[in-house]
C-alpha atoms as a PDB file:
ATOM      1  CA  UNK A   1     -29.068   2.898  35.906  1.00  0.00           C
ATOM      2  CA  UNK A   2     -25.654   3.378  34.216  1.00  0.00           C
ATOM      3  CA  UNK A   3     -25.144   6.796  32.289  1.00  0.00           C
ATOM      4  CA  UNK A   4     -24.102   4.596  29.477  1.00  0.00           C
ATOM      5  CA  UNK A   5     -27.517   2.383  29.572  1.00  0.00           C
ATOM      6  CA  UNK A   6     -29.289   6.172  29.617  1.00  0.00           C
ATOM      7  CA  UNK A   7     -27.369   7.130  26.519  1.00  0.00           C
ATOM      8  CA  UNK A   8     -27.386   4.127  24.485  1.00  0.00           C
ATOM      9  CA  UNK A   9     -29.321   4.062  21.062  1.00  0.00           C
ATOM     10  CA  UNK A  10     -29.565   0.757  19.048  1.00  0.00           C
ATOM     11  CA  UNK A  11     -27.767   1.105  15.911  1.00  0.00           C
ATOM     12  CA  UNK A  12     -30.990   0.756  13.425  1.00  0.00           C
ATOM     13  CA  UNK A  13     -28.765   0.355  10.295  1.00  0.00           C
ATOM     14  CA  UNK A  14     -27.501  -3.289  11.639  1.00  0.00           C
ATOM     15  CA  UNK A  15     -30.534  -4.046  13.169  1.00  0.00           C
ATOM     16  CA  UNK A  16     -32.192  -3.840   9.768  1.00  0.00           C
ATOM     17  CA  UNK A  17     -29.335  -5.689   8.353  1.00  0.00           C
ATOM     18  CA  UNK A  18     -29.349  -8.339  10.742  1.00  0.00           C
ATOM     19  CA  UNK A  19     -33.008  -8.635  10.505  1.00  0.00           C
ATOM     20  CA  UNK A  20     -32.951  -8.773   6.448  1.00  0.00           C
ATOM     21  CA  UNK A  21     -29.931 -11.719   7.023  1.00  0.00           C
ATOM     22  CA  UNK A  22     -32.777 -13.705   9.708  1.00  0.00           C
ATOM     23  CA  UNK A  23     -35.416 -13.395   7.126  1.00  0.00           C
ATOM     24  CA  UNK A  24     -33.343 -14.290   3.524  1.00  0.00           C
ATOM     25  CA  UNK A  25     -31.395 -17.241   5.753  1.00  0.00           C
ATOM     26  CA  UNK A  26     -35.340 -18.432   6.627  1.00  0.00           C
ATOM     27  CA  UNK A  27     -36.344 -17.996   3.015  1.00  0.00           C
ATOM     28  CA  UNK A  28     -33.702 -19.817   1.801  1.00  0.00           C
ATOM     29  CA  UNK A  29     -34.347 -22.976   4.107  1.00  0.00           C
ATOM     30  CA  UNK A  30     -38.268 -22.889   3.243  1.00  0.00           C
ATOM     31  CA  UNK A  31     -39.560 -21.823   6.336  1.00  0.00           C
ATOM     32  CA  UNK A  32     -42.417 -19.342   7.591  1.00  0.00           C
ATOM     33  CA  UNK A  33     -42.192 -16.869   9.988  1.00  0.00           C
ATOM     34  CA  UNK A  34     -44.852 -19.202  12.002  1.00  0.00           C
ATOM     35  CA  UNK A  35     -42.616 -22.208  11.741  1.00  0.00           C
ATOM     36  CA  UNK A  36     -39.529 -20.430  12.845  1.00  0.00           C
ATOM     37  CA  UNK A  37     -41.260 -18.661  15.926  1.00  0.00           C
ATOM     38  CA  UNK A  38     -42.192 -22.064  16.821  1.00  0.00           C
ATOM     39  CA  UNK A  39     -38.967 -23.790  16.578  1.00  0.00           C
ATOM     40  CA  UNK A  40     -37.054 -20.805  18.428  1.00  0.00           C
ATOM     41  CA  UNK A  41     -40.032 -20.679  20.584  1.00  0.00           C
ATOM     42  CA  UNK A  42     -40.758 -17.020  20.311  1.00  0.00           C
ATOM     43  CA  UNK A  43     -43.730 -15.213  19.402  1.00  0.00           C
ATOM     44  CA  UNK A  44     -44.251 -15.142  15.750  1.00  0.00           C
ATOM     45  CA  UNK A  45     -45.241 -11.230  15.664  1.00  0.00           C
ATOM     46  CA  UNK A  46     -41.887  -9.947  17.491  1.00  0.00           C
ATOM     47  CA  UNK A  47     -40.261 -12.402  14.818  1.00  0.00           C
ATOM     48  CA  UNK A  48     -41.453 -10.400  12.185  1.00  0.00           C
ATOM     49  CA  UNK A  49     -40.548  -7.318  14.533  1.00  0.00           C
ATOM     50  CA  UNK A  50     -36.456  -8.471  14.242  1.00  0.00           C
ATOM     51  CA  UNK A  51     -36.487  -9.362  10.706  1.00  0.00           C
ATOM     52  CA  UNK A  52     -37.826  -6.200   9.924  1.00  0.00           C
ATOM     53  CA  UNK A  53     -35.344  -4.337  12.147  1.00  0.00           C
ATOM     54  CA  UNK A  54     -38.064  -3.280  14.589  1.00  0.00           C
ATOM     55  CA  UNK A  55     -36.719  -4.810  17.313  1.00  0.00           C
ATOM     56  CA  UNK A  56     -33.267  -5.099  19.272  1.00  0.00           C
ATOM     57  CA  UNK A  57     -33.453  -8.772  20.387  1.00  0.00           C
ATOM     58  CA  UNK A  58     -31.276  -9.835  23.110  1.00  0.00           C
ATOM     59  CA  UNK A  59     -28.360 -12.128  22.842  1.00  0.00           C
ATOM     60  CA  UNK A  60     -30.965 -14.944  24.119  1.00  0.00           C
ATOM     61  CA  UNK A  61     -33.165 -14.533  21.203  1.00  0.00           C
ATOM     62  CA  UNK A  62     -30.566 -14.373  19.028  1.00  0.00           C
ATOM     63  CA  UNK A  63     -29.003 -17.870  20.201  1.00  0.00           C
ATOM     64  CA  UNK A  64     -32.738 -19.179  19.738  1.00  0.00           C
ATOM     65  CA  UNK A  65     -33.230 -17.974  16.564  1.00  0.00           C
ATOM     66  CA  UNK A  66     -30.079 -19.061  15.090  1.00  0.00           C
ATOM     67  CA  UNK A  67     -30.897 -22.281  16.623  1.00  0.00           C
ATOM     68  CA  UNK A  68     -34.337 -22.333  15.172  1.00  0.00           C
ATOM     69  CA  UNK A  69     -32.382 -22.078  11.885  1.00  0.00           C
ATOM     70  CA  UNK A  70     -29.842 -24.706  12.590  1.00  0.00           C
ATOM     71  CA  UNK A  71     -27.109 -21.998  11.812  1.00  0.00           C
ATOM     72  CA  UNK A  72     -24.423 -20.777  15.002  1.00  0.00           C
ATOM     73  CA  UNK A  73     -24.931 -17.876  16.320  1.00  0.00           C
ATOM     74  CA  UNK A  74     -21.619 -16.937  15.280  1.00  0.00           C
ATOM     75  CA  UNK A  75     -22.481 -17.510  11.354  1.00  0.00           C
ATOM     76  CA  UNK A  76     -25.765 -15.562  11.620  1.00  0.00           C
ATOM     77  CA  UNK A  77     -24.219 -12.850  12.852  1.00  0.00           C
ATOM     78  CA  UNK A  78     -20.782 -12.549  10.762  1.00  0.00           C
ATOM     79  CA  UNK A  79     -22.795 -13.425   8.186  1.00  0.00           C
ATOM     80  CA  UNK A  80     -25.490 -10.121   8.798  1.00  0.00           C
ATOM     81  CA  UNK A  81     -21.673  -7.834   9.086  1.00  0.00           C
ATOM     82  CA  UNK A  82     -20.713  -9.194   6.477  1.00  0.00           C
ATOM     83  CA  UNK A  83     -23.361 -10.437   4.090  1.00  0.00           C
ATOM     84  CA  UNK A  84     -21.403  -9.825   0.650  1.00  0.00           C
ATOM     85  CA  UNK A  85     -22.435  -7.344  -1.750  1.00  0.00           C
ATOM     86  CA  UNK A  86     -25.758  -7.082  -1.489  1.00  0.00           C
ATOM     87  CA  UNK A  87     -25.877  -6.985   2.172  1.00  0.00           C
ATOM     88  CA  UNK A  88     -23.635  -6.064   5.281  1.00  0.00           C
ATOM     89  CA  UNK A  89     -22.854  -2.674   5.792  1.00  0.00           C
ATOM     90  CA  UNK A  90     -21.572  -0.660   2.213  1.00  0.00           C
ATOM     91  CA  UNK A  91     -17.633  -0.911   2.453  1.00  0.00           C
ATOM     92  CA  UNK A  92     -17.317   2.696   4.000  1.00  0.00           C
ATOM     93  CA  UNK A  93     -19.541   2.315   6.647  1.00  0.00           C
ATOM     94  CA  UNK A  94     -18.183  -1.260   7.767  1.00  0.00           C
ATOM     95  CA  UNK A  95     -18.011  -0.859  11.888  1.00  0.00           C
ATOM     96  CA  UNK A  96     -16.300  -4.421  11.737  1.00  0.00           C
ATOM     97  CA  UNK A  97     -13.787  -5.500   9.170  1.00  0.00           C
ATOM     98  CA  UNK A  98     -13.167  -8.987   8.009  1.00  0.00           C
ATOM     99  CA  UNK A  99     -10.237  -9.759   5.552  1.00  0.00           C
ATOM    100  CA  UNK A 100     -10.630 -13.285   4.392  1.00  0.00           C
ATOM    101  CA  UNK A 101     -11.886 -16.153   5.687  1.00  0.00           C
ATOM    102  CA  UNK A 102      -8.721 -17.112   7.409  1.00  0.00           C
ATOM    103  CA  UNK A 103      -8.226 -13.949   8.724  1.00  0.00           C
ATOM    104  CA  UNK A 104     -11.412 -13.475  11.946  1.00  0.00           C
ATOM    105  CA  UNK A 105     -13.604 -10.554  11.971  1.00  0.00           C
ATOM    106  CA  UNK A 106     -12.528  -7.747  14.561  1.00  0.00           C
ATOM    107  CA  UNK A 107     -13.667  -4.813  15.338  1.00  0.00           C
ATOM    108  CA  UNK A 108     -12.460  -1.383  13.423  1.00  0.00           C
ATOM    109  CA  UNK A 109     -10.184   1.308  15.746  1.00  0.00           C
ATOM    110  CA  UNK A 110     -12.656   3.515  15.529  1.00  0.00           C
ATOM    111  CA  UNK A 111     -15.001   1.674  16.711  1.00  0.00           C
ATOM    112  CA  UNK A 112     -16.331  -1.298  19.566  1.00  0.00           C
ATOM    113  CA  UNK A 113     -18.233  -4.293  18.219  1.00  0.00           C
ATOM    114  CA  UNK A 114     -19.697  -3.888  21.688  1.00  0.00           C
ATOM    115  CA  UNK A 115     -21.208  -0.751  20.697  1.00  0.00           C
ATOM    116  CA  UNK A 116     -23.053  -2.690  17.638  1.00  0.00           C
ATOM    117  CA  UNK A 117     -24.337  -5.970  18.869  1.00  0.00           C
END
């Protein structure tokens, strides 16, 4: 095992994030936890798990999730970084910045989007 995989912690802050953006984005198109699980094909309990911030789900139950919602993956997660003002991370602590909509999200100097997602 890498010395990097040993040292790695999940940042919890944008898991909870992300997981609050999964669950208001599933809210907003009417559907239960149950009926997501089974359209992204995942079980409903480690569902709950992610939207709660629990979990750090893999970049293959991410794509399935954001499928389940119909939304790219892309979206869901810009939209988690960057969730206006009552979500996303408070404007001091943003690890990515995004400028406008013409302008694409990149990561900050100080810091990898690698080392978040």
């Amino acid at each position: 095992m890498a010395q990097y995989e040993k040292q790695h912690q999940p940042d919890r802050k944008l898991l909870a994030v992300l997981g609050a953006q999964i669950r208001d984005i599933r809210g907003k198109k009417q559907l239960t936890i149950e009926q997501l699980s089974t359209r992204a094909d995942i079980n409903y309990k480690y569902l709950q798990r992610c939207e709660t911030g629990r979990s750090n789900p893999s970049f293959s139950i991410l794509l399935a999730i954001s499928q389940g919602l119909d939304m790219p993956l892309d979206r869901l997660i810009k939209a988690a970084l960057t969730g206006g003002p009552d979500r996303g991370f408070p404007a001091g602590d943003k690890h990515i910045q995004c400028d406008s909509p013409s302008n694409p999200c990149r990561p900050r100097a100080d810091k990898s989007a690698a080392d978040h997602l």
